[in-house]
N, C-alpha and C. Protein backbone atom coordinates (compact mmCIF):
# COMPACT_ATOMS: atom_id res chain seq x y z
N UNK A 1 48.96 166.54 148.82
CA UNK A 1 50.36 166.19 148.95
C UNK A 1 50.51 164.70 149.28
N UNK A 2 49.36 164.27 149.93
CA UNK A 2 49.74 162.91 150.72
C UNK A 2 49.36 161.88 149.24
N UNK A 3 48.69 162.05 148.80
CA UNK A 3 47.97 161.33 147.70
C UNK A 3 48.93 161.03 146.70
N UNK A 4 49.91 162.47 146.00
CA UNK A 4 50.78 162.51 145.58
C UNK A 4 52.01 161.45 145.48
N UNK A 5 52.58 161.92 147.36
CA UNK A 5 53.14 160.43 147.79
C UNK A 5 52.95 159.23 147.67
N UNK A 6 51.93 158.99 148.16
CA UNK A 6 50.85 157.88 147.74
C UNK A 6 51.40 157.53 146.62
N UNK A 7 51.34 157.81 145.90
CA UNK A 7 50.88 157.63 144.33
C UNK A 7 52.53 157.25 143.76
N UNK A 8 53.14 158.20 143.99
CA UNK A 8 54.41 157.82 143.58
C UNK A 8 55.50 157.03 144.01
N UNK A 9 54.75 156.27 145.38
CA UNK A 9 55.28 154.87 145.83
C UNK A 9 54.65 154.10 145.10
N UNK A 10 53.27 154.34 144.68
CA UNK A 10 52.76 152.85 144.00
C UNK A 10 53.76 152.38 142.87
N UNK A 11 53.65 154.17 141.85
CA UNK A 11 54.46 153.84 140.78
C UNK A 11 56.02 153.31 140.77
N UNK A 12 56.65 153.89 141.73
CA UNK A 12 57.82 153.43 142.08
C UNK A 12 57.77 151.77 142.18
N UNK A 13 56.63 151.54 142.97
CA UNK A 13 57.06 149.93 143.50
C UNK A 13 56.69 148.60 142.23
N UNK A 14 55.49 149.26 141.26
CA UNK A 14 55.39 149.09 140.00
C UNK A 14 56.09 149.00 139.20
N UNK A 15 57.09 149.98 139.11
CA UNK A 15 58.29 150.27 137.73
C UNK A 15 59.18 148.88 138.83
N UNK A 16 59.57 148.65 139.86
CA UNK A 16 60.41 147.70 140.98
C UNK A 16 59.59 146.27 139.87
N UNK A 17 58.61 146.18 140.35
CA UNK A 17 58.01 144.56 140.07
C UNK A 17 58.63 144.50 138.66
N UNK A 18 58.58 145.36 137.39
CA UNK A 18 58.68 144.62 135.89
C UNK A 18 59.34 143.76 135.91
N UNK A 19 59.66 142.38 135.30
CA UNK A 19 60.23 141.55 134.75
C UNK A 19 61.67 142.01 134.70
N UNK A 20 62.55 141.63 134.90
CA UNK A 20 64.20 141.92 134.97
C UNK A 20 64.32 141.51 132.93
N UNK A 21 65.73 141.99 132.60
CA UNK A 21 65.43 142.18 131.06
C UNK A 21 65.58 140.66 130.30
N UNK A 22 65.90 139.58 130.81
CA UNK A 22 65.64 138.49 130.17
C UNK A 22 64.17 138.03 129.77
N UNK A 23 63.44 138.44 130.25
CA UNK A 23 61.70 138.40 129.95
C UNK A 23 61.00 139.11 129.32
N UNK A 24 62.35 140.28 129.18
CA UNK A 24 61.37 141.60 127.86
C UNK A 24 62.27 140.39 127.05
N UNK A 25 63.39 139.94 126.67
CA UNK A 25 63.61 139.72 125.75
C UNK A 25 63.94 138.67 125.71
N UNK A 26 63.44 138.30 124.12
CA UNK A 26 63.33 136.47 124.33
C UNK A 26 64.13 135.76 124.05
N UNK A 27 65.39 136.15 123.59
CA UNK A 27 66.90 135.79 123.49
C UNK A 27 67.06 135.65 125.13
N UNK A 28 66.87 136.40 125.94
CA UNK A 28 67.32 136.34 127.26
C UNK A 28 66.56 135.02 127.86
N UNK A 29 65.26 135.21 127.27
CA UNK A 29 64.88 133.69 128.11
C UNK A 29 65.70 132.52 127.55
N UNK A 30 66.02 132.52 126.54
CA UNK A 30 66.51 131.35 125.58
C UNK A 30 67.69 131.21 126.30
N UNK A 31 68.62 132.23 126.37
CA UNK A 31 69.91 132.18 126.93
C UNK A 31 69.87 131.14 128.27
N UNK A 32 69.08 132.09 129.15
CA UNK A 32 69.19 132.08 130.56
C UNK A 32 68.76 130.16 130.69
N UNK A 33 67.68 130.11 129.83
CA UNK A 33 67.49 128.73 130.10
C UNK A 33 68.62 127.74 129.64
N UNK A 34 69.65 127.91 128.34
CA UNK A 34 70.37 127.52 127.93
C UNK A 34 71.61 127.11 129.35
N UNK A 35 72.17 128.29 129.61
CA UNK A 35 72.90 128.10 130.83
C UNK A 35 72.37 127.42 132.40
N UNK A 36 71.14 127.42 132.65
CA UNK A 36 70.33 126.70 133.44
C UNK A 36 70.25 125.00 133.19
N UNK A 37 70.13 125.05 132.05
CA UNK A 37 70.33 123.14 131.42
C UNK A 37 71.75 122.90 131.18
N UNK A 38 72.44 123.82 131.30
CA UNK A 38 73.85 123.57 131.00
C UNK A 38 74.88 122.98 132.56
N UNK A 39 74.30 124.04 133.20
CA UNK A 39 74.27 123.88 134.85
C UNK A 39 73.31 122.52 135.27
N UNK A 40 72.45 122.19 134.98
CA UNK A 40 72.04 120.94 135.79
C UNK A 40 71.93 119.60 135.09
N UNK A 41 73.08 119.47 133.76
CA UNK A 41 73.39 118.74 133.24
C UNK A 41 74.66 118.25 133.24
N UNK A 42 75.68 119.45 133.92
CA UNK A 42 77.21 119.35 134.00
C UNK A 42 78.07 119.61 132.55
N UNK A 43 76.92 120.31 131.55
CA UNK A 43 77.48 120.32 130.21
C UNK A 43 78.03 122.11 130.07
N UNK A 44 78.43 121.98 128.79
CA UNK A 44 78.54 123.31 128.14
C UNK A 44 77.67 123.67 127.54
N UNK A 45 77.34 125.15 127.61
CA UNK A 45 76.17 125.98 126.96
C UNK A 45 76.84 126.59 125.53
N UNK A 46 76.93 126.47 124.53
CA UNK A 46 77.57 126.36 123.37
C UNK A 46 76.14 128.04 122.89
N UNK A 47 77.05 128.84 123.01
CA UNK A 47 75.89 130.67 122.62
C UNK A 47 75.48 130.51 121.61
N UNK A 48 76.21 129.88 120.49
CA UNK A 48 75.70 130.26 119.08
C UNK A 48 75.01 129.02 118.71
N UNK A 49 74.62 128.19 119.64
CA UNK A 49 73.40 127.23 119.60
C UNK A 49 71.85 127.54 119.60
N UNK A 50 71.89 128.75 120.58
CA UNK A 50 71.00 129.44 120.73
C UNK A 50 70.71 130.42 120.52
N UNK A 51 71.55 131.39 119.65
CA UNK A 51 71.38 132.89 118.91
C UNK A 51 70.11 131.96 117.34
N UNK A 52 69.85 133.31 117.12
CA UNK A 52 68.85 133.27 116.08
C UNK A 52 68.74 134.77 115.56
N UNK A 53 70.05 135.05 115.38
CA UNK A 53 70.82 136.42 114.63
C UNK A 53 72.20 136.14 114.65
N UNK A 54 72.59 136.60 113.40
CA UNK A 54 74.07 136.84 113.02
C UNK A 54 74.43 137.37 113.87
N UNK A 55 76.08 136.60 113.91
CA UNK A 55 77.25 137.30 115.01
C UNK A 55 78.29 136.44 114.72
N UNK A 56 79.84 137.45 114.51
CA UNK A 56 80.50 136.89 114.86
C UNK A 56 81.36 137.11 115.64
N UNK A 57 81.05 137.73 117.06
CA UNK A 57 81.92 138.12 117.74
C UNK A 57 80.87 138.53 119.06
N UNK A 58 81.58 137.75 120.36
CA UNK A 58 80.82 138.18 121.72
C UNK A 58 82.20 138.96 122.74
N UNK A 59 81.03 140.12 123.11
CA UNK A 59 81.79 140.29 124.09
C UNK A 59 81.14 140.83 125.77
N UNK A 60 81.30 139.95 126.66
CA UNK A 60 80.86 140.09 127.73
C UNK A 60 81.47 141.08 128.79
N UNK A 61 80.69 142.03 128.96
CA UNK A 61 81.31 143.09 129.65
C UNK A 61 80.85 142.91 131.10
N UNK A 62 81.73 143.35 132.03
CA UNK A 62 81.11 143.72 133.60
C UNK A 62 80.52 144.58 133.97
N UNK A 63 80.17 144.67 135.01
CA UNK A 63 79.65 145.90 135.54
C UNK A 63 80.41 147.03 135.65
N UNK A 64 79.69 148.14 135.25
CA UNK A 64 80.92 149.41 135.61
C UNK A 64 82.01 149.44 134.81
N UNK A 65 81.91 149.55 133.54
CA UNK A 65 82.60 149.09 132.40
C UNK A 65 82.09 150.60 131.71
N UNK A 66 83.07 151.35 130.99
CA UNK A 66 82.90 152.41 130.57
C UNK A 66 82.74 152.66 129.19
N UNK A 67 82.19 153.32 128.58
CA UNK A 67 81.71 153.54 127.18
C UNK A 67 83.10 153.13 126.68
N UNK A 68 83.91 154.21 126.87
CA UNK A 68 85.46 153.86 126.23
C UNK A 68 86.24 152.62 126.12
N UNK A 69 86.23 151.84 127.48
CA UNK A 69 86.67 150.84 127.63
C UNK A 69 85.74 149.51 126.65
N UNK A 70 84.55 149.76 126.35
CA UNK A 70 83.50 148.85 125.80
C UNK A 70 83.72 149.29 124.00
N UNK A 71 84.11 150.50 123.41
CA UNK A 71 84.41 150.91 122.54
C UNK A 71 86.06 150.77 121.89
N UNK A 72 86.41 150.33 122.80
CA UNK A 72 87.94 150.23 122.45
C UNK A 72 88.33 148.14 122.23
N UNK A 73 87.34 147.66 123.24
CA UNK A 73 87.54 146.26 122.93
C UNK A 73 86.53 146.11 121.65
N UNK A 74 85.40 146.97 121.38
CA UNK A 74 84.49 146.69 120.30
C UNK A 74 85.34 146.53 119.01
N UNK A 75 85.94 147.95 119.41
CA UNK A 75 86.83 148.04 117.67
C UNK A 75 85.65 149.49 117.21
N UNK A 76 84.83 149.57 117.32
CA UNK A 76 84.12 150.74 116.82
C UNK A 76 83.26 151.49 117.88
N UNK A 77 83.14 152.75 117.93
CA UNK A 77 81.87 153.43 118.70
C UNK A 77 80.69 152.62 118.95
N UNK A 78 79.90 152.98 119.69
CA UNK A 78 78.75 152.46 120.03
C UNK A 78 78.09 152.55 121.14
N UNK A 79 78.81 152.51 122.50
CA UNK A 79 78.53 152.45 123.78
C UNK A 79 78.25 153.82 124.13
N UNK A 80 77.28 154.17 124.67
CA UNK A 80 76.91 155.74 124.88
C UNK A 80 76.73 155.63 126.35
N UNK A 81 76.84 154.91 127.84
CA UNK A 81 76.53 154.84 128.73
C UNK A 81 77.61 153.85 129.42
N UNK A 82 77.78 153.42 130.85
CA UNK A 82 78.50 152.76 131.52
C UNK A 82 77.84 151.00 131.00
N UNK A 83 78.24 149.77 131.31
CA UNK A 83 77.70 148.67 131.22
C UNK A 83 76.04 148.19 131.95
N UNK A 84 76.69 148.66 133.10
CA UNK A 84 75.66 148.60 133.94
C UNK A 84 75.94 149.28 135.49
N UNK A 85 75.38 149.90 136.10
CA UNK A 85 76.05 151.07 137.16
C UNK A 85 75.48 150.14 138.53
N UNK A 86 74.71 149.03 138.55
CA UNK A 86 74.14 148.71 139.87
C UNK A 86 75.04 147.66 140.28
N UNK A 87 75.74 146.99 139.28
CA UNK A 87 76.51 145.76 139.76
C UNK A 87 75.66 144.68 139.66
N UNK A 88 74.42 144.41 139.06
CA UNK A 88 73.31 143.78 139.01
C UNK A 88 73.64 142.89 137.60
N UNK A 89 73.74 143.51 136.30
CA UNK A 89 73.65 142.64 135.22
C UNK A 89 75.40 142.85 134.50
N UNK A 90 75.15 141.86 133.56
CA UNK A 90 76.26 141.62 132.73
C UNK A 90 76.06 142.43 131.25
N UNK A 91 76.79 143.29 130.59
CA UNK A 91 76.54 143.52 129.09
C UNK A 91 76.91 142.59 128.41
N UNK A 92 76.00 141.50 127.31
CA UNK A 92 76.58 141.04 126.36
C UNK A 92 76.45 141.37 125.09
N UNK A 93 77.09 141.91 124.23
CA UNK A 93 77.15 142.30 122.84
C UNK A 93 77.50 141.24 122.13
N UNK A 94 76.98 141.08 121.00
CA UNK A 94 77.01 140.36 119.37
C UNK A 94 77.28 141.51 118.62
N UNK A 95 78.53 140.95 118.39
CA UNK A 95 79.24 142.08 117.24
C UNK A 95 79.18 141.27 115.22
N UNK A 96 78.30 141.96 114.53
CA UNK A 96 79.00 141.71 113.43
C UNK A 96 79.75 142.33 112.54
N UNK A 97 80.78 142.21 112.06
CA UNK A 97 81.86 143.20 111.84
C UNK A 97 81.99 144.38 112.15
N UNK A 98 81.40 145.29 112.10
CA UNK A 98 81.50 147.27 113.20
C UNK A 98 79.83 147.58 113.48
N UNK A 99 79.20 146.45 113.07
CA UNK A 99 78.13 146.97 113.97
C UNK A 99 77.40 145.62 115.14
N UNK A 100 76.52 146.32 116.37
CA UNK A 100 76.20 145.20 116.67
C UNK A 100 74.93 144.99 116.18
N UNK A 101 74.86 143.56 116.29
CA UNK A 101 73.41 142.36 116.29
C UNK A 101 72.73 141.99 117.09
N UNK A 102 73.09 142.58 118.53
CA UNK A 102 72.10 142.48 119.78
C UNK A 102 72.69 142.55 121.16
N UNK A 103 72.19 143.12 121.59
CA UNK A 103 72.81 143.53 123.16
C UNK A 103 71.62 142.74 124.27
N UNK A 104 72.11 142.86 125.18
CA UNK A 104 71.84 142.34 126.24
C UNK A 104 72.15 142.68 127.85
N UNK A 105 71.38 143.34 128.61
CA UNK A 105 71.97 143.06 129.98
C UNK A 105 71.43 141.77 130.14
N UNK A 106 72.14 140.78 131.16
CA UNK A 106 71.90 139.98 131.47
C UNK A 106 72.45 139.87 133.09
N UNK A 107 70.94 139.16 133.69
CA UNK A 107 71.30 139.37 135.13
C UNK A 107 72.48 138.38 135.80
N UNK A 108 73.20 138.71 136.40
CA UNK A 108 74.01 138.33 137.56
C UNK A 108 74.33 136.80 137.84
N UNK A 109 73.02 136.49 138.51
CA UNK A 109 72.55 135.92 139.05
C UNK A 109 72.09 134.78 137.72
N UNK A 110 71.77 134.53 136.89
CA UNK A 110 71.73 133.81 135.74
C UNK A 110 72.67 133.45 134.85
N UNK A 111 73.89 134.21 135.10
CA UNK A 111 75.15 133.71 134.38
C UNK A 111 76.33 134.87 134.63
N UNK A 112 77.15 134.95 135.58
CA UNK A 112 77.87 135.96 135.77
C UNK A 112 79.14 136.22 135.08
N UNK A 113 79.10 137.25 134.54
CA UNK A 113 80.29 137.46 133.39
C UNK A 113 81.76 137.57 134.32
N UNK A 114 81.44 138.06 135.44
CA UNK A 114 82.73 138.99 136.15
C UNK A 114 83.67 137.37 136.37
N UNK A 115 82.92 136.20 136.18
CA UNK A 115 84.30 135.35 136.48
C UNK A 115 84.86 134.56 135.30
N UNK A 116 85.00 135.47 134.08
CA UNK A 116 85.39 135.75 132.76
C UNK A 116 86.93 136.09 133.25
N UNK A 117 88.05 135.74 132.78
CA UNK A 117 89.15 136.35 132.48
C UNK A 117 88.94 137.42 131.43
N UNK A 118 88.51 137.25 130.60
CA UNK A 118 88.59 138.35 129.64
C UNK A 118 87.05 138.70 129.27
N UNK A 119 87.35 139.84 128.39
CA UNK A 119 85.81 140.40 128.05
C UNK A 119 85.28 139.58 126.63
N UNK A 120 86.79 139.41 126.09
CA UNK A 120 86.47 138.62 124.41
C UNK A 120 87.36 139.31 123.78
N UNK A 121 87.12 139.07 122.45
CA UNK A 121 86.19 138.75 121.99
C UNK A 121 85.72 137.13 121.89
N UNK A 122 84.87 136.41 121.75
CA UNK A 122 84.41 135.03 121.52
C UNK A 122 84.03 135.07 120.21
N UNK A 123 84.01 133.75 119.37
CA UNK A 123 83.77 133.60 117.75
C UNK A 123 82.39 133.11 118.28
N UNK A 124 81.78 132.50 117.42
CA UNK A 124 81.06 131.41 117.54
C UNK A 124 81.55 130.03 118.00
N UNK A 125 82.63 130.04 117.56
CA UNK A 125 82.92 128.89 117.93
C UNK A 125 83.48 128.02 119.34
N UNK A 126 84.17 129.82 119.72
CA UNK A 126 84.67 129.87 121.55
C UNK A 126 83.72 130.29 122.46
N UNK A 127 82.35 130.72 122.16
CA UNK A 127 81.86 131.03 122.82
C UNK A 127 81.12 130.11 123.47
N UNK A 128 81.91 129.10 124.33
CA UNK A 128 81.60 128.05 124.97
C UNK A 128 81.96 128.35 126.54
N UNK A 129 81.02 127.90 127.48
CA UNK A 129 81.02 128.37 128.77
C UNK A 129 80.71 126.83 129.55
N UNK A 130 81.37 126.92 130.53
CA UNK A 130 80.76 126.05 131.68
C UNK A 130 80.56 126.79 132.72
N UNK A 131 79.57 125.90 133.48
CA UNK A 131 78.61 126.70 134.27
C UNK A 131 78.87 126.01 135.81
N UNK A 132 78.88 127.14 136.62
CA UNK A 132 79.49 126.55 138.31
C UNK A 132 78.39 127.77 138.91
N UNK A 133 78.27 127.24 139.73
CA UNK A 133 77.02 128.23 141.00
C UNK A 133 77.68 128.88 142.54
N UNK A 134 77.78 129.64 143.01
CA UNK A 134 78.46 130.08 143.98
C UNK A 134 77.19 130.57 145.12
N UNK A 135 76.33 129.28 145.43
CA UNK A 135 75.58 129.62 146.17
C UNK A 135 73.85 130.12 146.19
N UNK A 136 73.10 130.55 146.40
CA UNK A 136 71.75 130.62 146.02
C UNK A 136 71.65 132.33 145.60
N UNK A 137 70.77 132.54 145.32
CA UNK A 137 69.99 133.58 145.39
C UNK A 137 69.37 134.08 146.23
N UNK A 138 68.60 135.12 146.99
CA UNK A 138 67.47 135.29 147.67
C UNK A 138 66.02 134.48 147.57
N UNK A 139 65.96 134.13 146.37
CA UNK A 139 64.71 133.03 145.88
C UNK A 139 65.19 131.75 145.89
N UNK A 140 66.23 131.52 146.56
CA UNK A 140 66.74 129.96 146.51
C UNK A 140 66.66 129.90 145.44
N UNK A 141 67.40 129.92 144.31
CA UNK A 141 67.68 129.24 143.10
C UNK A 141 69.14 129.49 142.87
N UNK A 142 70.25 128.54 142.19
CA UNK A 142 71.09 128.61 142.19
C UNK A 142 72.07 130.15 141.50
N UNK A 143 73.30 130.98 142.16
CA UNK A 143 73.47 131.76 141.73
C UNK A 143 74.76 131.24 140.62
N UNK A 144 74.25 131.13 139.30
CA UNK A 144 74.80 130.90 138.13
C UNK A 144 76.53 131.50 137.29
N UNK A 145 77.37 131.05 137.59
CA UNK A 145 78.54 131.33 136.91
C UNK A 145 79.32 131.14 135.86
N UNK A 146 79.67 131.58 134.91
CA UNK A 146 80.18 131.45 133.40
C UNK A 146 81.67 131.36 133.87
N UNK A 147 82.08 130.31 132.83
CA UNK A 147 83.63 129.87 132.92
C UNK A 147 83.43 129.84 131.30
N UNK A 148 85.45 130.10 130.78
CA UNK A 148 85.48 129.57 129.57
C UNK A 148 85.77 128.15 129.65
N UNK A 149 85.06 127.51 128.53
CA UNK A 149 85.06 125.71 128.60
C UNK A 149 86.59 125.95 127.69
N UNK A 150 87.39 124.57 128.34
CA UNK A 150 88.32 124.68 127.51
C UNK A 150 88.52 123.07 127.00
């Protein structure tokens, strides 16, 4: 029994360490760094600078954002689950015409959607952000905020 335990804290604390999802995916590193140079340059992070897939349409969802509610700004089905249930990441979707071109959680803490007035949609061409920080992280690194650039 004890071994058991054992065992299924290791795995637990294992599945804890993986990489958060910008590092499985390499759009996410691209992004995250995009808004990081955007932030310590005082510039705008311009999205469709750094996509490397069709899209013409973003839409950044919050946390706790419901299939329906994510399906009804989409324009078509798709969302089979909440955005994100921990309050931790942002959903971003690339919509091209009724289907999407790539999803994304994206963490918090690297570019926060929730201080978005709206969810979108963004073209390519609006999907321009400036970037403001509201303080650190637990790792001391700046905690990253998305504005629309106007």
């Amino acid at each position: 029994m004890r071994r058991a335990i054992v065992f299924a804290l290791v795995a637990l604390l294992a599945a804890c360490s993986s990489p958060p999802p910008p590092e499985r995916d390499p759009f996410g590193t691209t992004l995250a760094s995009a808004v990081a140079s955007a932030y310590e340059s005082h510039t705008t992070v311009k999205v469709a600078s750094v996509t490397t897939f069709s899209w013409d349409r973003l839409f950044a969802f919050k946390p706790q954002t419901s299939p329906e509610t994510m399906d009804a700004a989409l324009g078509f089905t798709w969302a089979k689950d909440y955005s994100d249930q921990t309050n931790t990441y942002c959903l971003l979707v690339f919509a091209s015409g009724h289907t999407v071109a790539h999803s994304l959680l994206f963490p918090r803490y690297r570019g926060d959607c929730t201080t978005l007035a709206r969810v979108g949609p963004y073209t390519t061409s609006t999907a321009v952000f400036s970037i403001t920080s509201k303080g650190t992280t637990t790792g001391g690194q700046p905690f990253l905020q998305l504005h629309e650039a106007r």
